[in-house]
C-alpha atoms as a PDB file:
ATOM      1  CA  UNK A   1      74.164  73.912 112.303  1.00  0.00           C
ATOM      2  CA  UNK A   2      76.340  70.529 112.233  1.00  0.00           C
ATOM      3  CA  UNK A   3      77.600  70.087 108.904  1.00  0.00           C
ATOM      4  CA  UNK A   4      77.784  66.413 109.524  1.00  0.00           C
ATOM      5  CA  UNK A   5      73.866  65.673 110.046  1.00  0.00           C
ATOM      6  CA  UNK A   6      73.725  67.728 106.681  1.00  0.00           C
ATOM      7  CA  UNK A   7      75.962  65.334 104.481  1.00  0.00           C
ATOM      8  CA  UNK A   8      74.035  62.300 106.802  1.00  0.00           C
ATOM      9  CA  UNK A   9      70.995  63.754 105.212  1.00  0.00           C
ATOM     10  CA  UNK A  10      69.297  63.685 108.688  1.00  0.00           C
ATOM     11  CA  UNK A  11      69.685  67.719 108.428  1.00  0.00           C
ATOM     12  CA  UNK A  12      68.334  70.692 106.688  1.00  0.00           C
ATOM     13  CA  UNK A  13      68.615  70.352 102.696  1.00  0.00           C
ATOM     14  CA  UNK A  14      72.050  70.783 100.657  1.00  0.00           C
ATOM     15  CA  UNK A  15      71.110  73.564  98.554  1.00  0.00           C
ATOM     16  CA  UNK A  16      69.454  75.501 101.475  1.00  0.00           C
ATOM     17  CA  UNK A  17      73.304  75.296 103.512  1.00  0.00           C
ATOM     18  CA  UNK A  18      74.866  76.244 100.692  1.00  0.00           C
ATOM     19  CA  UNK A  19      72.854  79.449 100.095  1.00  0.00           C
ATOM     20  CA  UNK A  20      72.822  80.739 103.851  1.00  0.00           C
ATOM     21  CA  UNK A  21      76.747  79.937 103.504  1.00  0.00           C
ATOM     22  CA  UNK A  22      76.878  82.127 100.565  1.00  0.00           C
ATOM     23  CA  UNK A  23      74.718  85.102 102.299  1.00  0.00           C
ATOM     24  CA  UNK A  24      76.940  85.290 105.612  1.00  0.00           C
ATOM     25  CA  UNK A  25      78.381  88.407 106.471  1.00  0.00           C
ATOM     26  CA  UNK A  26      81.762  89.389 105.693  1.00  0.00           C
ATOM     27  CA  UNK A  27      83.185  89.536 108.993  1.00  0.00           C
ATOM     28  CA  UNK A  28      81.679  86.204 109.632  1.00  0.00           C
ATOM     29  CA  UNK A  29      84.282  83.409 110.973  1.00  0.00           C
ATOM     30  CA  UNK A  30      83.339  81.066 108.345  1.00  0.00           C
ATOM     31  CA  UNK A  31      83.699  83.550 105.853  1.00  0.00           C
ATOM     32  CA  UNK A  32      87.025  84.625 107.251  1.00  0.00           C
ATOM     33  CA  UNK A  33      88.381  81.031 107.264  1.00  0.00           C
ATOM     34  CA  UNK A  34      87.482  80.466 103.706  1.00  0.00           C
ATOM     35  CA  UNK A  35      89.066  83.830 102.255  1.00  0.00           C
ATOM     36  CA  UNK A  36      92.320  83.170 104.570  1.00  0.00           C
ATOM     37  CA  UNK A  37      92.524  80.084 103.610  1.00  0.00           C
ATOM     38  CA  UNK A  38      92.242  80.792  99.572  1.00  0.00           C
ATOM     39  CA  UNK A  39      94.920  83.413  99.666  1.00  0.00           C
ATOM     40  CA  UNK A  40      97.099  80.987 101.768  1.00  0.00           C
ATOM     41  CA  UNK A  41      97.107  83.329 105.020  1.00  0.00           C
ATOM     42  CA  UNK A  42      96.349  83.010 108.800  1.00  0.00           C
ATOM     43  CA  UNK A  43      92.648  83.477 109.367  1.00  0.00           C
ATOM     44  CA  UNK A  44      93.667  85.677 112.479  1.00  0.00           C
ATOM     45  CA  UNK A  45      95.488  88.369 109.630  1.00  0.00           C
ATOM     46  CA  UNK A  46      92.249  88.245 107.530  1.00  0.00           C
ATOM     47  CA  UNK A  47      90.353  89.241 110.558  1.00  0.00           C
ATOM     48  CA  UNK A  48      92.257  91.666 111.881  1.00  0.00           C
ATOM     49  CA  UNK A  49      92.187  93.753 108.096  1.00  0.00           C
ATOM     50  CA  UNK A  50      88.690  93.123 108.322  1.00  0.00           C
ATOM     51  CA  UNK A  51      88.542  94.797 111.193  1.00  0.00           C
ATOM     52  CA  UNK A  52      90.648  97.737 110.689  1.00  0.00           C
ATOM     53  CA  UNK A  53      88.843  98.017 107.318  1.00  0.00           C
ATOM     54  CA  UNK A  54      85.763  98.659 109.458  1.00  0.00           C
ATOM     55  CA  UNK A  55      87.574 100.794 111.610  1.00  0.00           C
ATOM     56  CA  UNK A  56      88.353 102.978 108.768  1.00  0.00           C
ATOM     57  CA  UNK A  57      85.050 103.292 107.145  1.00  0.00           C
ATOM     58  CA  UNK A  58      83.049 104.083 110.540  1.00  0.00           C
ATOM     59  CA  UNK A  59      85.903 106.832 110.894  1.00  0.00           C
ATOM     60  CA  UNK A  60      84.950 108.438 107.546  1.00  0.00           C
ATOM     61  CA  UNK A  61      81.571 108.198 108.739  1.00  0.00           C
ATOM     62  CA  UNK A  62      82.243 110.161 111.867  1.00  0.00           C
ATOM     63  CA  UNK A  63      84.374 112.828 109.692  1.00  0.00           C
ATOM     64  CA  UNK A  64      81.586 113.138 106.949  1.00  0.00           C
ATOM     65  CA  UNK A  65      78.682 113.775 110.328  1.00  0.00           C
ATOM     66  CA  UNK A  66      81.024 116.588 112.102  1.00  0.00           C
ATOM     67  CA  UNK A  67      81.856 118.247 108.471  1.00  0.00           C
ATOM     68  CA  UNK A  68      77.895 118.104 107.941  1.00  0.00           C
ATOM     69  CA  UNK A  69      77.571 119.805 111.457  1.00  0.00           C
ATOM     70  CA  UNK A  70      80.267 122.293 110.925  1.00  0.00           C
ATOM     71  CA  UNK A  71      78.061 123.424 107.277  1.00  0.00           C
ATOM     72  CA  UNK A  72      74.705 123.706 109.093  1.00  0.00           C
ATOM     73  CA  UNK A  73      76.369 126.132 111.991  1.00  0.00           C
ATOM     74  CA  UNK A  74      78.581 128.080 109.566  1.00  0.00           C
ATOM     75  CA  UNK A  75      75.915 127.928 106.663  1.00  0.00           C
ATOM     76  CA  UNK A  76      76.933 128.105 102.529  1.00  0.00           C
ATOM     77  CA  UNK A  77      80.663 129.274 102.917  1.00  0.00           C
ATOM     78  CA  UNK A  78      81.524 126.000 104.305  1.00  0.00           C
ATOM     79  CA  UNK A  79      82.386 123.502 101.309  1.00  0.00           C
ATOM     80  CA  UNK A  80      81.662 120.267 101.652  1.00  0.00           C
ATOM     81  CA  UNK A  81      83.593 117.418 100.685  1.00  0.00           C
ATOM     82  CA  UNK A  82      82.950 113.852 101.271  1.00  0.00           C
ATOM     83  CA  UNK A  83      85.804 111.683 102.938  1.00  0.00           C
ATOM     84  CA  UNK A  84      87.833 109.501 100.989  1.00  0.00           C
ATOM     85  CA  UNK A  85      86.822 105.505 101.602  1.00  0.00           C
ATOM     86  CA  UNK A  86      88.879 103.216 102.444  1.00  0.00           C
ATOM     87  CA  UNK A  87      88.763 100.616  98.884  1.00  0.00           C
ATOM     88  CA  UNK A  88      86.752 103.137  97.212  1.00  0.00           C
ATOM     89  CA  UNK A  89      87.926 103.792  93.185  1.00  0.00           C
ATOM     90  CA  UNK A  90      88.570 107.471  92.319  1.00  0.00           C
ATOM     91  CA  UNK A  91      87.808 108.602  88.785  1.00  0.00           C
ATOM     92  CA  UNK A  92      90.857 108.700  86.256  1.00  0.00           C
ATOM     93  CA  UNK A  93      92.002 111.540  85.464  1.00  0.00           C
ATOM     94  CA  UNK A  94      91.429 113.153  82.116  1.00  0.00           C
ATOM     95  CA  UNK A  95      94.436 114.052  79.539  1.00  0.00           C
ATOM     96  CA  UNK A  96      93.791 116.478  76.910  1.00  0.00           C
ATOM     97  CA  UNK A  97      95.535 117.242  73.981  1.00  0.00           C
ATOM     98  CA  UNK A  98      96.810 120.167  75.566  1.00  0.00           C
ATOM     99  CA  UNK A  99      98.448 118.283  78.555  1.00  0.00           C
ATOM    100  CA  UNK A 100     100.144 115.708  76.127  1.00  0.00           C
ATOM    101  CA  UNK A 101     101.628 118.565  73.947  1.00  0.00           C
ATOM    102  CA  UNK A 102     102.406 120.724  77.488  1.00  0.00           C
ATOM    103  CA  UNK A 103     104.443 117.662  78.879  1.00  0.00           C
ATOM    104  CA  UNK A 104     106.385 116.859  75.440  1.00  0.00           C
ATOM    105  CA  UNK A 105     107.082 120.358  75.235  1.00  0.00           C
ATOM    106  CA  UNK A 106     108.942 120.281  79.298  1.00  0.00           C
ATOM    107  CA  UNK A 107     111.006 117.106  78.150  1.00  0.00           C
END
């Protein structure tokens, strides 16, 4: 699509641009222009994390399938635990009473 024709108004609408410029994927070059460019980096560096990023998650992936192959051929004594994602937020921990009073106790 040529930009240019758009602001001519020879092209397709303004608002209709700006909304399939708003859905583009992530790794999109467009999309990886714009975020390099806000955080005042090379685009080529905001590329290249996106693409280890994806890297990373399609390697959890693979380590989640072969742990869910290794439960179905070993059966319930095999524990399952999902595979830590690249990004993803783990749950804070929780202090009790009894850990505050433990830990001024040690000091």
């Amino acid at each position: 699509m040529d930009l240019a024709e758009v602001c001519q108004g020879r092209g397709p609408s303004p608002s209709l641009v700006l909304t399939l410029i708003e859905h583009l994927s992530p790794d999109s070059a467009f999309r990886a222009t714009a975020m390099a460019t806000a955080r005042g980096s090379d685009p080529g560096e905001w590329r290249l994390w996106q693409s280890r990023l994806q890297a990373n998650l399609l390697s959890a992936e693979q380590i989640d399938y072969i742990r869910e192959g290794t439960r179905a051929h070993v059966g319930k004594k095999y524990k399952l635990t999902p595979h830590d994602r690249p990004g993803a937020k783990r749950k804070p921990r929780v202090v009790t009473v009894s850990d505050i009073r433990r830990a001024r106790e040690a000091s």
